[in-house]
C-alpha atoms as a PDB file:
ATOM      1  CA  UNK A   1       0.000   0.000   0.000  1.00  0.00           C
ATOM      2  CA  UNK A   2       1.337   3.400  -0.900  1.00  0.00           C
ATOM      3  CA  UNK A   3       0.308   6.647   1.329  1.00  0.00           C
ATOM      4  CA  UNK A   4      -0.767   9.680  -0.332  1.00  0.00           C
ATOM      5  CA  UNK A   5      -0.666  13.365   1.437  1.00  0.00           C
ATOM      6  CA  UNK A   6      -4.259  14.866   0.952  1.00  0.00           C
ATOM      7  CA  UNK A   7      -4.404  19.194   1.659  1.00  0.00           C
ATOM      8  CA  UNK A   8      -6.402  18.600   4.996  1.00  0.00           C
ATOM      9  CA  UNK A   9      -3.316  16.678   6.878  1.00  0.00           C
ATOM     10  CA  UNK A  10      -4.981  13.316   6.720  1.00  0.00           C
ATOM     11  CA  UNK A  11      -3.428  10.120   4.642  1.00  0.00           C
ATOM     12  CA  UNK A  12      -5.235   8.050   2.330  1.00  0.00           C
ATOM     13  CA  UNK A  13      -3.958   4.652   1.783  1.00  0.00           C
ATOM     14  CA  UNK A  14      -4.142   2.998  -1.955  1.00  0.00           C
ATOM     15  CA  UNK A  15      -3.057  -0.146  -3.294  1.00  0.00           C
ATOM     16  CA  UNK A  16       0.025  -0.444  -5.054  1.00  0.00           C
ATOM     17  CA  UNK A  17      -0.094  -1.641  -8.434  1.00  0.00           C
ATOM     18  CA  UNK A  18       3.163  -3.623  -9.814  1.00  0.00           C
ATOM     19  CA  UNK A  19       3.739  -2.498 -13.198  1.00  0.00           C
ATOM     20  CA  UNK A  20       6.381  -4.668 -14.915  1.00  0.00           C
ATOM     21  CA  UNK A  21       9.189  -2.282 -17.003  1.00  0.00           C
ATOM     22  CA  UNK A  22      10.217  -3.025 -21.116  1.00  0.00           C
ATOM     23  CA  UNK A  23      12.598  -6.130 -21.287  1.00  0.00           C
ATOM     24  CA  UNK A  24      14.407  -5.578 -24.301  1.00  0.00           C
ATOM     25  CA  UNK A  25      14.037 -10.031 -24.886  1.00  0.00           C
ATOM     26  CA  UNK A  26       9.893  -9.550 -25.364  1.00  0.00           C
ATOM     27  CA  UNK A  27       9.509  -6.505 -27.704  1.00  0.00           C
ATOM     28  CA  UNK A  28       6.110  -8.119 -29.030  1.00  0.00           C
ATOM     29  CA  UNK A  29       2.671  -7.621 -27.382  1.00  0.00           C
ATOM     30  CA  UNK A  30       2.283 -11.112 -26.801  1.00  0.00           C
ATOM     31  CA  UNK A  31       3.821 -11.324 -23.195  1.00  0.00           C
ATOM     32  CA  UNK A  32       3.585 -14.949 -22.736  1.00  0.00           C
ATOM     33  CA  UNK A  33       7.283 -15.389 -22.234  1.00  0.00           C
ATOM     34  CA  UNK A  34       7.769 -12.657 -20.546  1.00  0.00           C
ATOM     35  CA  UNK A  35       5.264 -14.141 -18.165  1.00  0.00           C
ATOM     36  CA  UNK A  36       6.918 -17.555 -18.241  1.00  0.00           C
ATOM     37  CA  UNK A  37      10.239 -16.334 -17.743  1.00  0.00           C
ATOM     38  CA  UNK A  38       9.815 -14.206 -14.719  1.00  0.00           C
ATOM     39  CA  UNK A  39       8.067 -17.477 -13.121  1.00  0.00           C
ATOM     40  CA  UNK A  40      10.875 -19.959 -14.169  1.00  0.00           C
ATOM     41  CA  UNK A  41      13.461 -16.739 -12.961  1.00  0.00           C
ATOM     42  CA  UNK A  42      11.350 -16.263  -9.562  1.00  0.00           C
ATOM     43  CA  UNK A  43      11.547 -19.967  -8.118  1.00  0.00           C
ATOM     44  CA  UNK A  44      15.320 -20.531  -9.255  1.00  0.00           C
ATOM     45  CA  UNK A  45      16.233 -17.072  -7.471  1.00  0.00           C
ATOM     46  CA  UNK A  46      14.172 -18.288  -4.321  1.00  0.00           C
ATOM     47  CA  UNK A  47      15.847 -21.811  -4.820  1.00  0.00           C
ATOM     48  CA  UNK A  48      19.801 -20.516  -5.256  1.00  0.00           C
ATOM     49  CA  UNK A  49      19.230 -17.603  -2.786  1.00  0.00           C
ATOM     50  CA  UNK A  50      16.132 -18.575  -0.726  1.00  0.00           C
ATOM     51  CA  UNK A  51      12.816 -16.660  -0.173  1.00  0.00           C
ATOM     52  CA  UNK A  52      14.466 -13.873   2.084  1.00  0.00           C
ATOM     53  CA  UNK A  53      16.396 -12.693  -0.455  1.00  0.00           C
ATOM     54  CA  UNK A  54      14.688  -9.533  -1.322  1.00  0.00           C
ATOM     55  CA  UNK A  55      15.411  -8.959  -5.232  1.00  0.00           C
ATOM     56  CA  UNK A  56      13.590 -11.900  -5.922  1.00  0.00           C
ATOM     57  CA  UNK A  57      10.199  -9.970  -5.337  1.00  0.00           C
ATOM     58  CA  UNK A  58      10.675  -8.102  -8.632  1.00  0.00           C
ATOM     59  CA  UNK A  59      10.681 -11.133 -10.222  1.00  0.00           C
ATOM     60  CA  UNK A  60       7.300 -12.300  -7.915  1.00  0.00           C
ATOM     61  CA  UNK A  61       5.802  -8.916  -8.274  1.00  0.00           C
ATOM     62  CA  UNK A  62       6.462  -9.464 -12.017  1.00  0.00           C
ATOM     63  CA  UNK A  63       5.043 -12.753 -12.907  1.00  0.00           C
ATOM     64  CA  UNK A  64       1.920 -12.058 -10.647  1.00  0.00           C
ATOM     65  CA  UNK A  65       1.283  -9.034 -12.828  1.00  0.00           C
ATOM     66  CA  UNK A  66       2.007 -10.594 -16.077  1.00  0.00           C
ATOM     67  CA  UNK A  67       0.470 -14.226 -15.924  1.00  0.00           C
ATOM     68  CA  UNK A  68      -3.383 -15.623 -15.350  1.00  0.00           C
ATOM     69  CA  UNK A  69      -4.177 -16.785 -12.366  1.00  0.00           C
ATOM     70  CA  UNK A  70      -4.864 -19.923 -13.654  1.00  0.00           C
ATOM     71  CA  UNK A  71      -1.716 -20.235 -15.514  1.00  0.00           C
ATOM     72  CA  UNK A  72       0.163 -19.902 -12.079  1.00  0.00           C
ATOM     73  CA  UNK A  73      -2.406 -22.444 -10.195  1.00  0.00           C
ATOM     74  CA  UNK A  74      -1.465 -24.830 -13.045  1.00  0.00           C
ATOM     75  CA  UNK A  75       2.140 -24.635 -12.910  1.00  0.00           C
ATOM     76  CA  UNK A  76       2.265 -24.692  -9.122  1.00  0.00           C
ATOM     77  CA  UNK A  77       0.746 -27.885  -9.530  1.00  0.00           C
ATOM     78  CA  UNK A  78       3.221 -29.229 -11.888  1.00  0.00           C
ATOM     79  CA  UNK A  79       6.690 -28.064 -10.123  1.00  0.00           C
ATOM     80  CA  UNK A  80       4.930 -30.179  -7.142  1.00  0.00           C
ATOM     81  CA  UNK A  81       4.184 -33.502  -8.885  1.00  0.00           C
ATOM     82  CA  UNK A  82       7.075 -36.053  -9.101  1.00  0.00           C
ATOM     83  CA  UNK A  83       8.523 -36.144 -12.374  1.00  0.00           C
END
């Protein structure tokens, strides 16, 4: 949540919204990917570095903006199935 000053003194809270940056790799519109990439990029930061390493939330922040809901559901439930 990001604070905003209002004229009469008093702070009004509203949500941040994660906006991912250009990445030069996915100049199309089609951000599939991009989507995929920050995913795969996300869990082998948090696997190398672990999940309290904090520049792996831009690449959280950027997959959850990027990719369906459903698409992340599905793949969760892949990485957790034996191969």
């Amino acid at each position: 949540m990001t604070e905003i000053d209002v004229p009469d003194g008093e702070r009004v809270t509203k949500p941040f919204k994660f906006v991912t940056g250009y990445d030069a790799r996915f100049p199309n519109q089609n951000q599939t990917k991009h989507c995929w990439q920050n995913y795969v990029d996300y869990h082998k930061c948090i696997l190398a570095r672990g999940e309290e390493f904090a520049p792996c939330r831009q690449f959280y922040h950027a997959f959850r903006s990027l990719c369906p809901g459903a698409w992340i559901d599905r793949w969760d439930d892949q990485r957790g199935e034996p191969t």
